[in-house]
Every structure is written in C-alpha cells, then in structure tokens.
PDB file of N, CA and C in Angstrom:
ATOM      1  N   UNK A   1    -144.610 -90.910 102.140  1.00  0.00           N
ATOM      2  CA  UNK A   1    -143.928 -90.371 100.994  1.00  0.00           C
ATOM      3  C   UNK A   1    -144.956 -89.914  99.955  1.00  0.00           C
ATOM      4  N   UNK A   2    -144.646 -88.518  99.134  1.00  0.00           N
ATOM      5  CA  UNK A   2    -145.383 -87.995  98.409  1.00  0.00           C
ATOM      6  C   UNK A   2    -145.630 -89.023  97.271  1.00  0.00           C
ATOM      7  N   UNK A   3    -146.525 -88.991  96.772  1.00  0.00           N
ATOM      8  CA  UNK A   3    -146.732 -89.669  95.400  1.00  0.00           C
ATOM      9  C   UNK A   3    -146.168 -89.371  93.987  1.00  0.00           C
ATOM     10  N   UNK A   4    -145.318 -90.035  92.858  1.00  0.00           N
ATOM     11  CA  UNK A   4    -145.101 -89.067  91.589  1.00  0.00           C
ATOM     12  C   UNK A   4    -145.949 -88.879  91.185  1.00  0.00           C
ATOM     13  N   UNK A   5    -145.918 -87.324  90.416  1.00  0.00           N
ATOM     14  CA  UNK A   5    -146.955 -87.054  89.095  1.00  0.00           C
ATOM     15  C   UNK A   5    -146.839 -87.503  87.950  1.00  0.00           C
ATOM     16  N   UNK A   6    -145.567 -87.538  87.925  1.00  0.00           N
ATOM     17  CA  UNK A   6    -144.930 -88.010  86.594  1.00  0.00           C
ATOM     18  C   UNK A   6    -145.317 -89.809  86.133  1.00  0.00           C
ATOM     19  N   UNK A   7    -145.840 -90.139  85.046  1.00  0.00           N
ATOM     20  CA  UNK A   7    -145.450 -91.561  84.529  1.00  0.00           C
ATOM     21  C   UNK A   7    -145.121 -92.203  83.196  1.00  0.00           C
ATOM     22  N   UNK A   8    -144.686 -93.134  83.192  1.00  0.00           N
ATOM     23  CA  UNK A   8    -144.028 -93.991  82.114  1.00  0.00           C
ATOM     24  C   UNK A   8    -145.104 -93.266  80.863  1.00  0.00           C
ATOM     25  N   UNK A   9    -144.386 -93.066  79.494  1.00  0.00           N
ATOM     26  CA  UNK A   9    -144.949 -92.162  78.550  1.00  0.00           C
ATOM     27  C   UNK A   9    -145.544 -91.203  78.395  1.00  0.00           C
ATOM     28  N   UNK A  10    -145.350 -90.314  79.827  1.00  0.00           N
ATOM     29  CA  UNK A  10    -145.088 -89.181  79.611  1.00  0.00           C
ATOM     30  C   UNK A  10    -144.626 -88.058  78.907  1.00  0.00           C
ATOM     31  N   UNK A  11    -144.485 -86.874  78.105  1.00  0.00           N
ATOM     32  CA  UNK A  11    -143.704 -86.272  77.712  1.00  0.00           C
ATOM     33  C   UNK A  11    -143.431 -84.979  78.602  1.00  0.00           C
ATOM     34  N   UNK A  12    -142.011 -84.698  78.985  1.00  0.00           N
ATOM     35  CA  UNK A  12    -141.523 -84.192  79.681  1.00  0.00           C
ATOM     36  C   UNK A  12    -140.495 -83.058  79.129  1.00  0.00           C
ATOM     37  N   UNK A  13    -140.796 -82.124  79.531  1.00  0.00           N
ATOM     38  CA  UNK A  13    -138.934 -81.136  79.302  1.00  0.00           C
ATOM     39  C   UNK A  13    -138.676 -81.107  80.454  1.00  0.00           C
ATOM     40  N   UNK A  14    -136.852 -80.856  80.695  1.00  0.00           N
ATOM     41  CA  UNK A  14    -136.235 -80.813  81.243  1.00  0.00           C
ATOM     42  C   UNK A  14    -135.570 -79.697  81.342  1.00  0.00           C
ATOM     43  N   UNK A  15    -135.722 -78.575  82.249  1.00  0.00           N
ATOM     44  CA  UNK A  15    -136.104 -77.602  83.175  1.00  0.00           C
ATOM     45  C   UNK A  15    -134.626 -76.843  84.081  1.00  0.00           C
ATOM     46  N   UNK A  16    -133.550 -77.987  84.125  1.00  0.00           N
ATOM     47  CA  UNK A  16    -132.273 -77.531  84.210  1.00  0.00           C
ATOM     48  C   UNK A  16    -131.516 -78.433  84.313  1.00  0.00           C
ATOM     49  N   UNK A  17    -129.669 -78.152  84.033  1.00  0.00           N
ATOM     50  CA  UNK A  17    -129.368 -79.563  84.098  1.00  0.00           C
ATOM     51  C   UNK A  17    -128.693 -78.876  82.560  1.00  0.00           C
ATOM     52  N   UNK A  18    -127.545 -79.872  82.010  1.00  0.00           N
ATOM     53  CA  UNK A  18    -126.768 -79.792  81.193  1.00  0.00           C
ATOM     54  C   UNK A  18    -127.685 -79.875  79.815  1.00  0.00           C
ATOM     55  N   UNK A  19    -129.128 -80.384  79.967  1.00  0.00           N
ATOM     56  CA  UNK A  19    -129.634 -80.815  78.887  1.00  0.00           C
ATOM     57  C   UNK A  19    -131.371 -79.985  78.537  1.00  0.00           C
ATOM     58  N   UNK A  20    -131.302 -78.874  79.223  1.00  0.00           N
ATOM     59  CA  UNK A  20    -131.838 -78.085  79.492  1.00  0.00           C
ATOM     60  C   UNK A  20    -133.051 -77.445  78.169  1.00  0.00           C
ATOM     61  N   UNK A  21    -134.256 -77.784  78.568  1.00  0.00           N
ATOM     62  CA  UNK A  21    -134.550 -77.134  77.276  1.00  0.00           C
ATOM     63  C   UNK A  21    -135.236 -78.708  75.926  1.00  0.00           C
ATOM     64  N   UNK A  22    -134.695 -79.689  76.371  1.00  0.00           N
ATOM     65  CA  UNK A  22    -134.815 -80.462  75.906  1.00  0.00           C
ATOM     66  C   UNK A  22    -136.372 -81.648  76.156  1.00  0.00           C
ATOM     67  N   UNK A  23    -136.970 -81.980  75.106  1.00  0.00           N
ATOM     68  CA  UNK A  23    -138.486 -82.838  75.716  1.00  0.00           C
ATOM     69  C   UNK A  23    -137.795 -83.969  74.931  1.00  0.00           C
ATOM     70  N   UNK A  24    -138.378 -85.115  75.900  1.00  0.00           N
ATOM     71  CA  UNK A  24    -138.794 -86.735  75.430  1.00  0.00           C
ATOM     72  C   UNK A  24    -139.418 -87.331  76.304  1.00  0.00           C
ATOM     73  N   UNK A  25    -139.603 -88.687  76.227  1.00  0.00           N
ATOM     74  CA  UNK A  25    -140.989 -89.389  76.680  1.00  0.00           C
ATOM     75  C   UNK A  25    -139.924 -90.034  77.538  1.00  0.00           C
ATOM     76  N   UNK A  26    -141.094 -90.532  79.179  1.00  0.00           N
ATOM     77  CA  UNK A  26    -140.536 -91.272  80.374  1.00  0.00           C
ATOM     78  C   UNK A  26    -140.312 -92.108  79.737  1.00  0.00           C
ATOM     79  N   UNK A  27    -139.475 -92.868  79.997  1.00  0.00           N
ATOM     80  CA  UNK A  27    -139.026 -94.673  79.188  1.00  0.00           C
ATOM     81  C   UNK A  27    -139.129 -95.536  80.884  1.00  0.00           C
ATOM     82  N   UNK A  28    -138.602 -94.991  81.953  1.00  0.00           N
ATOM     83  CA  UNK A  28    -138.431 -95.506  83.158  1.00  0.00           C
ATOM     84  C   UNK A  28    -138.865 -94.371  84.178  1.00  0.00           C
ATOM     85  N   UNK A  29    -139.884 -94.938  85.699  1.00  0.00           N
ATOM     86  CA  UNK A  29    -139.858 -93.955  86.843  1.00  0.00           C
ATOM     87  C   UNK A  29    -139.431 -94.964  87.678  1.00  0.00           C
ATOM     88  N   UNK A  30    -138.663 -94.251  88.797  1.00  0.00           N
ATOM     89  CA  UNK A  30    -138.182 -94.983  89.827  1.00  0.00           C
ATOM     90  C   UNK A  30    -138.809 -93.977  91.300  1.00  0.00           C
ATOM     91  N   UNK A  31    -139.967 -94.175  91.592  1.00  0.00           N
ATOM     92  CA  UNK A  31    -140.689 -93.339  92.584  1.00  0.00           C
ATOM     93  C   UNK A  31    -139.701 -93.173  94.192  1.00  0.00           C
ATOM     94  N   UNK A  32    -139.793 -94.203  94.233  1.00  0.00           N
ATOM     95  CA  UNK A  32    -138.739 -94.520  95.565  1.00  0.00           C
ATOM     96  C   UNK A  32    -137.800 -93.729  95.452  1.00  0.00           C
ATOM     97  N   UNK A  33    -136.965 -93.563  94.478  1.00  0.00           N
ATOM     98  CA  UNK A  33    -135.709 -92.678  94.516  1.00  0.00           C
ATOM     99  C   UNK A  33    -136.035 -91.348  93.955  1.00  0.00           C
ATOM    100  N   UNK A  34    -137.260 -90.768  93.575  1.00  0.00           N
ATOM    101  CA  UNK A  34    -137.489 -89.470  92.758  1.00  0.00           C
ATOM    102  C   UNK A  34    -136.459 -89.483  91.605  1.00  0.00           C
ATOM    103  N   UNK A  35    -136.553 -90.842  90.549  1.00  0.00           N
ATOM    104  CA  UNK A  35    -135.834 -90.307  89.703  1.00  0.00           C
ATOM    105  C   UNK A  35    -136.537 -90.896  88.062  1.00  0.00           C
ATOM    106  N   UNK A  36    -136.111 -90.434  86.914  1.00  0.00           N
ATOM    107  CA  UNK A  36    -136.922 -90.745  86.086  1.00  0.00           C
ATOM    108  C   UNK A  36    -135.883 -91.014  84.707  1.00  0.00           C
ATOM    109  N   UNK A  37    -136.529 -91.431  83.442  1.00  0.00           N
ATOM    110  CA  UNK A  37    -135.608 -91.487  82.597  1.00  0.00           C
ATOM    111  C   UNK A  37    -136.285 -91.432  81.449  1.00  0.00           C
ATOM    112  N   UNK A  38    -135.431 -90.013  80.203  1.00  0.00           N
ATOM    113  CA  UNK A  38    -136.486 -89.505  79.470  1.00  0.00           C
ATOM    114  C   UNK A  38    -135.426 -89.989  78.350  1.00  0.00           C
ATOM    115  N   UNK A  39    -136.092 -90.039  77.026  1.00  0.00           N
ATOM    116  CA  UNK A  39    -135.591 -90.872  75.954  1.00  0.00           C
ATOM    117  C   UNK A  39    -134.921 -89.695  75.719  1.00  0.00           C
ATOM    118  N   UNK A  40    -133.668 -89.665  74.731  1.00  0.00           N
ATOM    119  CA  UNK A  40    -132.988 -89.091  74.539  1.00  0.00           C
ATOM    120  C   UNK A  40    -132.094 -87.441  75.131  1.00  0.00           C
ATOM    121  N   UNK A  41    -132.295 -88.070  76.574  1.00  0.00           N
ATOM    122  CA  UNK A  41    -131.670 -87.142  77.421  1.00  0.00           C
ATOM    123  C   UNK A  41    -130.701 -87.353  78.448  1.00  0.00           C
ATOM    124  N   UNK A  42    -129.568 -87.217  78.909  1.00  0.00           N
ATOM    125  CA  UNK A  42    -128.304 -87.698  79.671  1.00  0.00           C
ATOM    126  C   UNK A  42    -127.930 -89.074  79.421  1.00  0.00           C
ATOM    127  N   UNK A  43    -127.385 -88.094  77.890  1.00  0.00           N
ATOM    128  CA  UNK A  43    -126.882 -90.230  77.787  1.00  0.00           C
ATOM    129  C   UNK A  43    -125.220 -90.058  77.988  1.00  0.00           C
ATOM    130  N   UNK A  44    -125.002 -91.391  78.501  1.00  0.00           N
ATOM    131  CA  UNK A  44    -123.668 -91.274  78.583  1.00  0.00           C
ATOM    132  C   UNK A  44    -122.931 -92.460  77.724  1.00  0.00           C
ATOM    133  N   UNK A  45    -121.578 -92.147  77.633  1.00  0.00           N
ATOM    134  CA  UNK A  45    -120.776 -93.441  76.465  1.00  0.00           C
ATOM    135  C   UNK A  45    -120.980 -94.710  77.212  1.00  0.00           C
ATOM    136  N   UNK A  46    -120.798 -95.699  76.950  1.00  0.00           N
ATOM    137  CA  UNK A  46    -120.144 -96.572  77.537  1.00  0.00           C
ATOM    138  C   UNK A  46    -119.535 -97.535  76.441  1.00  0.00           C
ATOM    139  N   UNK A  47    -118.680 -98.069  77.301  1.00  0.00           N
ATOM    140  CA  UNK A  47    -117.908 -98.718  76.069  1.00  0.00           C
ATOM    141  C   UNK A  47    -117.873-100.266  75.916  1.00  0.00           C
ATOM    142  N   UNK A  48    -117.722-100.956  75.308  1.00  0.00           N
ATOM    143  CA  UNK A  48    -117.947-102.330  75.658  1.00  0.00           C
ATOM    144  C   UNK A  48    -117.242-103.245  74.297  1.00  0.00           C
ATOM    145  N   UNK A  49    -116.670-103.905  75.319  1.00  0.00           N
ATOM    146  CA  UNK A  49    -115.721-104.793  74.692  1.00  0.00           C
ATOM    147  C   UNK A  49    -116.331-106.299  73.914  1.00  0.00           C
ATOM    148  N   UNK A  50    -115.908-106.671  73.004  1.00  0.00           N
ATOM    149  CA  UNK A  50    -116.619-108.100  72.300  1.00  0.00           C
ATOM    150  C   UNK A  50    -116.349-109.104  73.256  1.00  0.00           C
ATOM    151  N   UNK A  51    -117.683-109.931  73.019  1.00  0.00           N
ATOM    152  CA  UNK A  51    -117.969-110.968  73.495  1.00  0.00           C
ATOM    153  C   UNK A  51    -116.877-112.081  73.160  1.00  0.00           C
ATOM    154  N   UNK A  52    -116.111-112.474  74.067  1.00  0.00           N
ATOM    155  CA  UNK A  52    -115.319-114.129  73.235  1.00  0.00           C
ATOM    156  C   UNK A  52    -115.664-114.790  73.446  1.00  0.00           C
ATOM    157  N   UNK A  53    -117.064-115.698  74.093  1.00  0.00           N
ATOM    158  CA  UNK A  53    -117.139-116.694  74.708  1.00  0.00           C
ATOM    159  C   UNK A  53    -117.892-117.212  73.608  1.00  0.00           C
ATOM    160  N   UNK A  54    -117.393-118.145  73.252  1.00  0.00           N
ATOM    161  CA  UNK A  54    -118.338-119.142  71.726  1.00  0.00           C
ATOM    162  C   UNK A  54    -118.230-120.587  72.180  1.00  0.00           C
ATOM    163  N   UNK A  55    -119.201-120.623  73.179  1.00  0.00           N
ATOM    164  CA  UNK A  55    -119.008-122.315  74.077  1.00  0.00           C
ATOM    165  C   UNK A  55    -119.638-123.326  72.904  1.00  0.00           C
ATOM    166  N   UNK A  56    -120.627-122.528  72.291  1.00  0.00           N
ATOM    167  CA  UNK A  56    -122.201-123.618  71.502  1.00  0.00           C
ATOM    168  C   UNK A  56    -121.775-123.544  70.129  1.00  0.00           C
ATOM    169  N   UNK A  57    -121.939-124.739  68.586  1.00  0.00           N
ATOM    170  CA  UNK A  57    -121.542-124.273  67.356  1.00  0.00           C
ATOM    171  C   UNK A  57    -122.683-123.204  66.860  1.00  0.00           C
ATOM    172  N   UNK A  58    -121.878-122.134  66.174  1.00  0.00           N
ATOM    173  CA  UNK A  58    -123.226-121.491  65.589  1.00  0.00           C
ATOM    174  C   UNK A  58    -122.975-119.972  66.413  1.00  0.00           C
ATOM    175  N   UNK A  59    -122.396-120.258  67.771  1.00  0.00           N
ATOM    176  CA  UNK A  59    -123.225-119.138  68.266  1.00  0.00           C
ATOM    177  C   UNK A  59    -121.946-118.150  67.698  1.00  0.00           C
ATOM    178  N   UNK A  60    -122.433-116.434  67.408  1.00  0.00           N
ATOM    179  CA  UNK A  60    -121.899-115.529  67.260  1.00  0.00           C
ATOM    180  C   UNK A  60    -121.367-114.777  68.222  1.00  0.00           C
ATOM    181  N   UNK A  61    -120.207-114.033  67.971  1.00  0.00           N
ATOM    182  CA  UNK A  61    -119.424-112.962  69.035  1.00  0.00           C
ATOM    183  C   UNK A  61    -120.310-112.150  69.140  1.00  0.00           C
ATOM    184  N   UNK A  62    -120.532-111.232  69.886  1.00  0.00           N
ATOM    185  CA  UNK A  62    -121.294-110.164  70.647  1.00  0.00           C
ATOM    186  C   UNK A  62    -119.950-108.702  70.453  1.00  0.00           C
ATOM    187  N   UNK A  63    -121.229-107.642  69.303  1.00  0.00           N
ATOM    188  CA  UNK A  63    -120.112-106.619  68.975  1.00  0.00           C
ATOM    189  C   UNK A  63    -120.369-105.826  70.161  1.00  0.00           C
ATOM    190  N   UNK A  64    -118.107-105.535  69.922  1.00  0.00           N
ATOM    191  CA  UNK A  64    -117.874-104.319  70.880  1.00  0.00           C
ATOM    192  C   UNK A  64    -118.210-103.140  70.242  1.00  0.00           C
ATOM    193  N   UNK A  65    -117.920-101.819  71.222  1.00  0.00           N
ATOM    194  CA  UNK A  65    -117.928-100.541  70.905  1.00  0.00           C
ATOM    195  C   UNK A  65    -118.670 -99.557  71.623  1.00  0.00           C
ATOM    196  N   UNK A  66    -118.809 -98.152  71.446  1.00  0.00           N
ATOM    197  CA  UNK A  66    -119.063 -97.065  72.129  1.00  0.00           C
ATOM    198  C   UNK A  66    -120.475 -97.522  71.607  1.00  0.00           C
ATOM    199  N   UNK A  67    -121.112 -97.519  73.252  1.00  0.00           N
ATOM    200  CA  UNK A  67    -122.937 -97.775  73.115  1.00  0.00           C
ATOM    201  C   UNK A  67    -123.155 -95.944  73.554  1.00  0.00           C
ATOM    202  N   UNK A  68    -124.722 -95.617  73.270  1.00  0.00           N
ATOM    203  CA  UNK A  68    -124.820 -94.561  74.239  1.00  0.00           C
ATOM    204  C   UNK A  68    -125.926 -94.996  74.909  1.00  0.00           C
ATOM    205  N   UNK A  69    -126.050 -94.378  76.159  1.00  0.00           N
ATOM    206  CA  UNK A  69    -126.531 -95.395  77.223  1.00  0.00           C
ATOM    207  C   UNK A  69    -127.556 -93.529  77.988  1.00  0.00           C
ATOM    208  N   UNK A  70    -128.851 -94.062  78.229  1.00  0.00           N
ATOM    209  CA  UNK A  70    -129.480 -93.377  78.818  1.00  0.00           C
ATOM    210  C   UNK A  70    -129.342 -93.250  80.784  1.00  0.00           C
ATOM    211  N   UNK A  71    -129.341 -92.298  81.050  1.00  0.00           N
ATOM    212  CA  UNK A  71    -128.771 -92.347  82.410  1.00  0.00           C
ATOM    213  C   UNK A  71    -130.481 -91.816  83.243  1.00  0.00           C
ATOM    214  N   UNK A  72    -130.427 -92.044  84.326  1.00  0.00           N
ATOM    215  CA  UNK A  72    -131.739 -91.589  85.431  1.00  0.00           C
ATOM    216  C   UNK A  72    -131.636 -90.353  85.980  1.00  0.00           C
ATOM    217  N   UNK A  73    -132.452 -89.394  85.541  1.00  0.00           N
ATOM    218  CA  UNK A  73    -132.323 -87.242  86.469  1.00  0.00           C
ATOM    219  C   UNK A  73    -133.682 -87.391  87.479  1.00  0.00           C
ATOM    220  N   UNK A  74    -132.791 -86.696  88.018  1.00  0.00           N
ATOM    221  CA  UNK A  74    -133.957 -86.238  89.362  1.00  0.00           C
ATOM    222  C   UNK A  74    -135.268 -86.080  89.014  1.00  0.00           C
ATOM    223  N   UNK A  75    -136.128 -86.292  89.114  1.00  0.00           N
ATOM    224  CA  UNK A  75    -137.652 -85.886  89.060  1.00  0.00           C
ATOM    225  C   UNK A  75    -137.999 -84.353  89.569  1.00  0.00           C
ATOM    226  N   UNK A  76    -137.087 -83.866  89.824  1.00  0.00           N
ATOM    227  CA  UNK A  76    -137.386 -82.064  90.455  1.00  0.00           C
ATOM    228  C   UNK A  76    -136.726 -81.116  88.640  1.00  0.00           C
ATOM    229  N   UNK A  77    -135.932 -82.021  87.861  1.00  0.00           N
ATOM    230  CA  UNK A  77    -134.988 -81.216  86.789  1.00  0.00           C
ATOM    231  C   UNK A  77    -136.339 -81.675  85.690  1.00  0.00           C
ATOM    232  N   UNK A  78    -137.445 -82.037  85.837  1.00  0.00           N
ATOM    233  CA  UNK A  78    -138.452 -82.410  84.701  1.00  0.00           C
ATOM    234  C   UNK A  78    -139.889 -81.398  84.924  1.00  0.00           C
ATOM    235  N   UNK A  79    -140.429 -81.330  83.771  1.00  0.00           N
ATOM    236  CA  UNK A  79    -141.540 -80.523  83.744  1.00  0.00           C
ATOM    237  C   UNK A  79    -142.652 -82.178  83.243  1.00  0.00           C
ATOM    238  N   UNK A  80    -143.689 -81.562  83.549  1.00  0.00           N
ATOM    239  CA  UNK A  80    -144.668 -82.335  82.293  1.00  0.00           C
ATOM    240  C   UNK A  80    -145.434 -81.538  81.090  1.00  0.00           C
ATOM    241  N   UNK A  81    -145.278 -81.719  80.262  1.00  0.00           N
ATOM    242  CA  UNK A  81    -145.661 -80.852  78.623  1.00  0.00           C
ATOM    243  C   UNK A  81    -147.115 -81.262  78.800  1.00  0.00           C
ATOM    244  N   UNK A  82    -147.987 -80.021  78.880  1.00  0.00           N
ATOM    245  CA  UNK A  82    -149.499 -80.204  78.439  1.00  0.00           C
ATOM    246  C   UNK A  82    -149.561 -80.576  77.791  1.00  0.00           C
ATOM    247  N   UNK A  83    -150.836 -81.564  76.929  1.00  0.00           N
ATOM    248  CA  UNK A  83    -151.318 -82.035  76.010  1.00  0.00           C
ATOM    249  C   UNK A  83    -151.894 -81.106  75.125  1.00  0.00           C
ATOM    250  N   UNK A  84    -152.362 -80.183  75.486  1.00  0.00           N
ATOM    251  CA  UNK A  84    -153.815 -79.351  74.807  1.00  0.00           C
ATOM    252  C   UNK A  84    -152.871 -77.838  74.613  1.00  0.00           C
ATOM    253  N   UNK A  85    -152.520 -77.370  75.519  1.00  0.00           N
ATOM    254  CA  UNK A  85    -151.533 -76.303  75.533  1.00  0.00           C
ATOM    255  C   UNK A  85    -150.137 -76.304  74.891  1.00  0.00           C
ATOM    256  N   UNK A  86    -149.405 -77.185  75.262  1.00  0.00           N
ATOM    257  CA  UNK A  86    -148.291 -77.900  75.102  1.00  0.00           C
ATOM    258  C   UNK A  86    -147.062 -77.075  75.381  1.00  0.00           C
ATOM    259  N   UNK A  87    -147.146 -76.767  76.571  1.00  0.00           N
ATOM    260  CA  UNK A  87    -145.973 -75.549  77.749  1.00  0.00           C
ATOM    261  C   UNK A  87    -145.691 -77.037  78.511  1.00  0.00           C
ATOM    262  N   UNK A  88    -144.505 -76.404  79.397  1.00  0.00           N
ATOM    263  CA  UNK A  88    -144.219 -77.209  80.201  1.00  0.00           C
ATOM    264  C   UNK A  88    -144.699 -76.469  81.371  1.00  0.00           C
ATOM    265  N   UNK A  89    -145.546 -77.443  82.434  1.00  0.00           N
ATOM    266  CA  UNK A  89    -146.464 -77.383  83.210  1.00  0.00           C
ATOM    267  C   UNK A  89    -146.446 -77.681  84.811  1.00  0.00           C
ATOM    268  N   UNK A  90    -146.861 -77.233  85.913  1.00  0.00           N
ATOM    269  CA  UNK A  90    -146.674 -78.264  87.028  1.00  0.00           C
ATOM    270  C   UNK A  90    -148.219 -78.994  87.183  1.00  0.00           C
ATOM    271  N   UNK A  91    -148.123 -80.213  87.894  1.00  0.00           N
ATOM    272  CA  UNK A  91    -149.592 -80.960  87.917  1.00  0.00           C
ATOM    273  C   UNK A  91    -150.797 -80.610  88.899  1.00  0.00           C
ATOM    274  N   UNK A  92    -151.688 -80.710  88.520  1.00  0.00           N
ATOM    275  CA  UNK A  92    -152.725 -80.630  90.129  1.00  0.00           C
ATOM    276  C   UNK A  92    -153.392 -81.510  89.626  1.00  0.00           C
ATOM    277  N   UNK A  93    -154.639 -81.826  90.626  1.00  0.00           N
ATOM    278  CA  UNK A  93    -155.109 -83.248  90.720  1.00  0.00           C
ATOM    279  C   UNK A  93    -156.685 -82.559  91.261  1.00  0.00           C
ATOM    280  N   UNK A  94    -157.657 -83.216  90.417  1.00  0.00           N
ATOM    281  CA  UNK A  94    -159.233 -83.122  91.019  1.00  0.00           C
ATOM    282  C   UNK A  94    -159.642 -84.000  90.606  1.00  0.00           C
ATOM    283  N   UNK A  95    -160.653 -84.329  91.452  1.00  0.00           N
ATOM    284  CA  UNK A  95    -161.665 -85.183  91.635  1.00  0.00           C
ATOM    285  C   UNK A  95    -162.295 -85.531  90.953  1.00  0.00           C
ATOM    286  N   UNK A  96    -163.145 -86.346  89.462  1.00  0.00           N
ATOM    287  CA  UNK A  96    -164.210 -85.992  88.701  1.00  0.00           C
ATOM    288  C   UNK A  96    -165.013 -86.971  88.423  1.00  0.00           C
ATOM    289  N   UNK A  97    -165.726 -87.435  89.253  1.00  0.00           N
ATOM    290  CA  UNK A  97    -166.912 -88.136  89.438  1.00  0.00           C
ATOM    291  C   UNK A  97    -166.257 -89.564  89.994  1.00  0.00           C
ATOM    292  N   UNK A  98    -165.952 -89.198  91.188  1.00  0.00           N
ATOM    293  CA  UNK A  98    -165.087 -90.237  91.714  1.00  0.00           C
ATOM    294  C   UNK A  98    -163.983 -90.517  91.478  1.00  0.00           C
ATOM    295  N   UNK A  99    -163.367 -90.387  90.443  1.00  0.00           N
ATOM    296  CA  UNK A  99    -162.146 -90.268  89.817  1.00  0.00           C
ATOM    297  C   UNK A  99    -160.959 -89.536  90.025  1.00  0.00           C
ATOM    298  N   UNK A 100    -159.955 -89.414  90.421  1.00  0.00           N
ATOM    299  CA  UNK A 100    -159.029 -88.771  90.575  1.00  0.00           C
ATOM    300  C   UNK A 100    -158.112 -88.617  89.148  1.00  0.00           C
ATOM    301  N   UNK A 101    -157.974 -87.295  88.757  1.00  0.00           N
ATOM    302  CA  UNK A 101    -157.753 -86.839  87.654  1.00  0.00           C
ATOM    303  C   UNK A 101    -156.779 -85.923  87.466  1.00  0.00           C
ATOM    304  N   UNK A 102    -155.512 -85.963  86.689  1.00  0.00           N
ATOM    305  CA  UNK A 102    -154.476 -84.930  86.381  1.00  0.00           C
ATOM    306  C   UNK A 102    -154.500 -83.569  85.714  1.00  0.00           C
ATOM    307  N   UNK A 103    -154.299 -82.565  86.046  1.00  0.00           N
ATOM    308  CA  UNK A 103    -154.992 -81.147  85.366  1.00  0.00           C
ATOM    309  C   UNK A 103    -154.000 -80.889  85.228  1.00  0.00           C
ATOM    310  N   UNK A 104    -153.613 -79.631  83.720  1.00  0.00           N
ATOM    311  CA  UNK A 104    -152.454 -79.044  83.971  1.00  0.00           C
ATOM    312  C   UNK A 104    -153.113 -77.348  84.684  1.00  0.00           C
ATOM    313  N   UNK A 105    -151.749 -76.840  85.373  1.00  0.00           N
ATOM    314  CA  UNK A 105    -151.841 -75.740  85.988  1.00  0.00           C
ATOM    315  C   UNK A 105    -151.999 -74.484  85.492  1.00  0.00           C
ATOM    316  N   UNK A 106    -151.631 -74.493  83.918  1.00  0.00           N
ATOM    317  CA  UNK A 106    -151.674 -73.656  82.896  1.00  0.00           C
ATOM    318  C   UNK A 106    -153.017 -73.390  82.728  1.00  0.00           C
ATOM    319  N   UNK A 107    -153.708 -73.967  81.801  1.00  0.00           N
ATOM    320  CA  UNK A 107    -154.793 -74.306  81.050  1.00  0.00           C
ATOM    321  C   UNK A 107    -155.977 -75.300  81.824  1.00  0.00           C
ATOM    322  N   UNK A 108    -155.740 -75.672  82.812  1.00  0.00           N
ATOM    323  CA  UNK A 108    -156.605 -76.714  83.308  1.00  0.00           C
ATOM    324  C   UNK A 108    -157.067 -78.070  82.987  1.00  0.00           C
ATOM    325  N   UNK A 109    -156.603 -78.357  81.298  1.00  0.00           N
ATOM    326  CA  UNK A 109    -157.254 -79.512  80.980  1.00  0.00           C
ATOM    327  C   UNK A 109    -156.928 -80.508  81.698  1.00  0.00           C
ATOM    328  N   UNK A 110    -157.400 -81.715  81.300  1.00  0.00           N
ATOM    329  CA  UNK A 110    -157.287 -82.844  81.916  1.00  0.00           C
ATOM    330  C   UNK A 110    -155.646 -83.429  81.370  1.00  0.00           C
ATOM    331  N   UNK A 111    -155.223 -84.331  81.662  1.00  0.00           N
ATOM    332  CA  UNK A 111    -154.029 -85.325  81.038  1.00  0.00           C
ATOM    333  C   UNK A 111    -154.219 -86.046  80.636  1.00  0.00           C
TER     334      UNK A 111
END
C-alpha cells in the first residue's frame, strides 16, 4: 500500500466535494482507509440528549443539544497548501542528504 503524503497539521484545501474551496489544518489521518479530517470542514449536526444519570453527590447533568461534529473526506478531495508559495499543491519527495524530504510541485520548496 502506497504511503500518505498528507499529515496531522497539515494545511490543506479541499479540491471538491460540497465544501469546496475551503483550507484547514489535518486534526486526524486514517492511512489505512485514505481518509483524513480537516478542522472546520464536513461537519455534521448531531444531536444529543442530557445526561440523567446522577449516581455520585455533586455530580452534574451533562448538557443536551445540537453539537457540530467534524466528519472524515477522502484523502483524493484534499490538496496540500505550500508553505512558501501558498497554492494548493500535489507532493513529491527527494532525497537530501540521506533524508527523505517533501517538495511542493509548484515551487519546489521543501515542507
């Protein structure tokens, strides 16, 4: 299996997809599944009901209500944003003094 380019604090746009157009930073990669999760992008409601369980004295209810909840996109719907350039980019990889090193494809710099 290919390796990701992509990793945790990353900054990324997102390339197609309902949210299109949009950059934030990896918060989560899940390599195994090609999928990733960028801060403030495919969030969905969820809703959640209060806590009743007050077994211990002291302890407090747990508030309900509409959370918004970050969801996981494909790793093919993400770009990575150059650092130095700051386009959204695809990755290549060289060598540099033993080192294996992230370039963008644009501009060449390093990552």
């Amino acid at each position: 299996m290919a390796t990701v380019g992509i990793k945790k604090n990353d900054e990324v746009q997102v390339i197609s997809g309902k949210d299109r157009g949009k950059r934030g930073r990896v918060v989560n990669v899940l390599p195994s599944e090609r999928r990733v999760m960028v801060e403030g992008v495919a969030r969905a409601t969820k809703h959640t009901r209060t806590g009743s369980k007050r077994a211990r004295k002291g302890q407090t209810l747990q508030q309900g209500g509409i959370i918004l909840q970050e969801l996981f996109i494909d790793i093919s719907n993400v770009a990575l944003v150059c650092k130095s350039c700051g386009k959204a980019t695809r990755i290549g990889h060289q060598v540099e003094d033993g080192v294996k090193v992230r370039v963008c494809r644009r501009c060449g710099a390093e990552q």
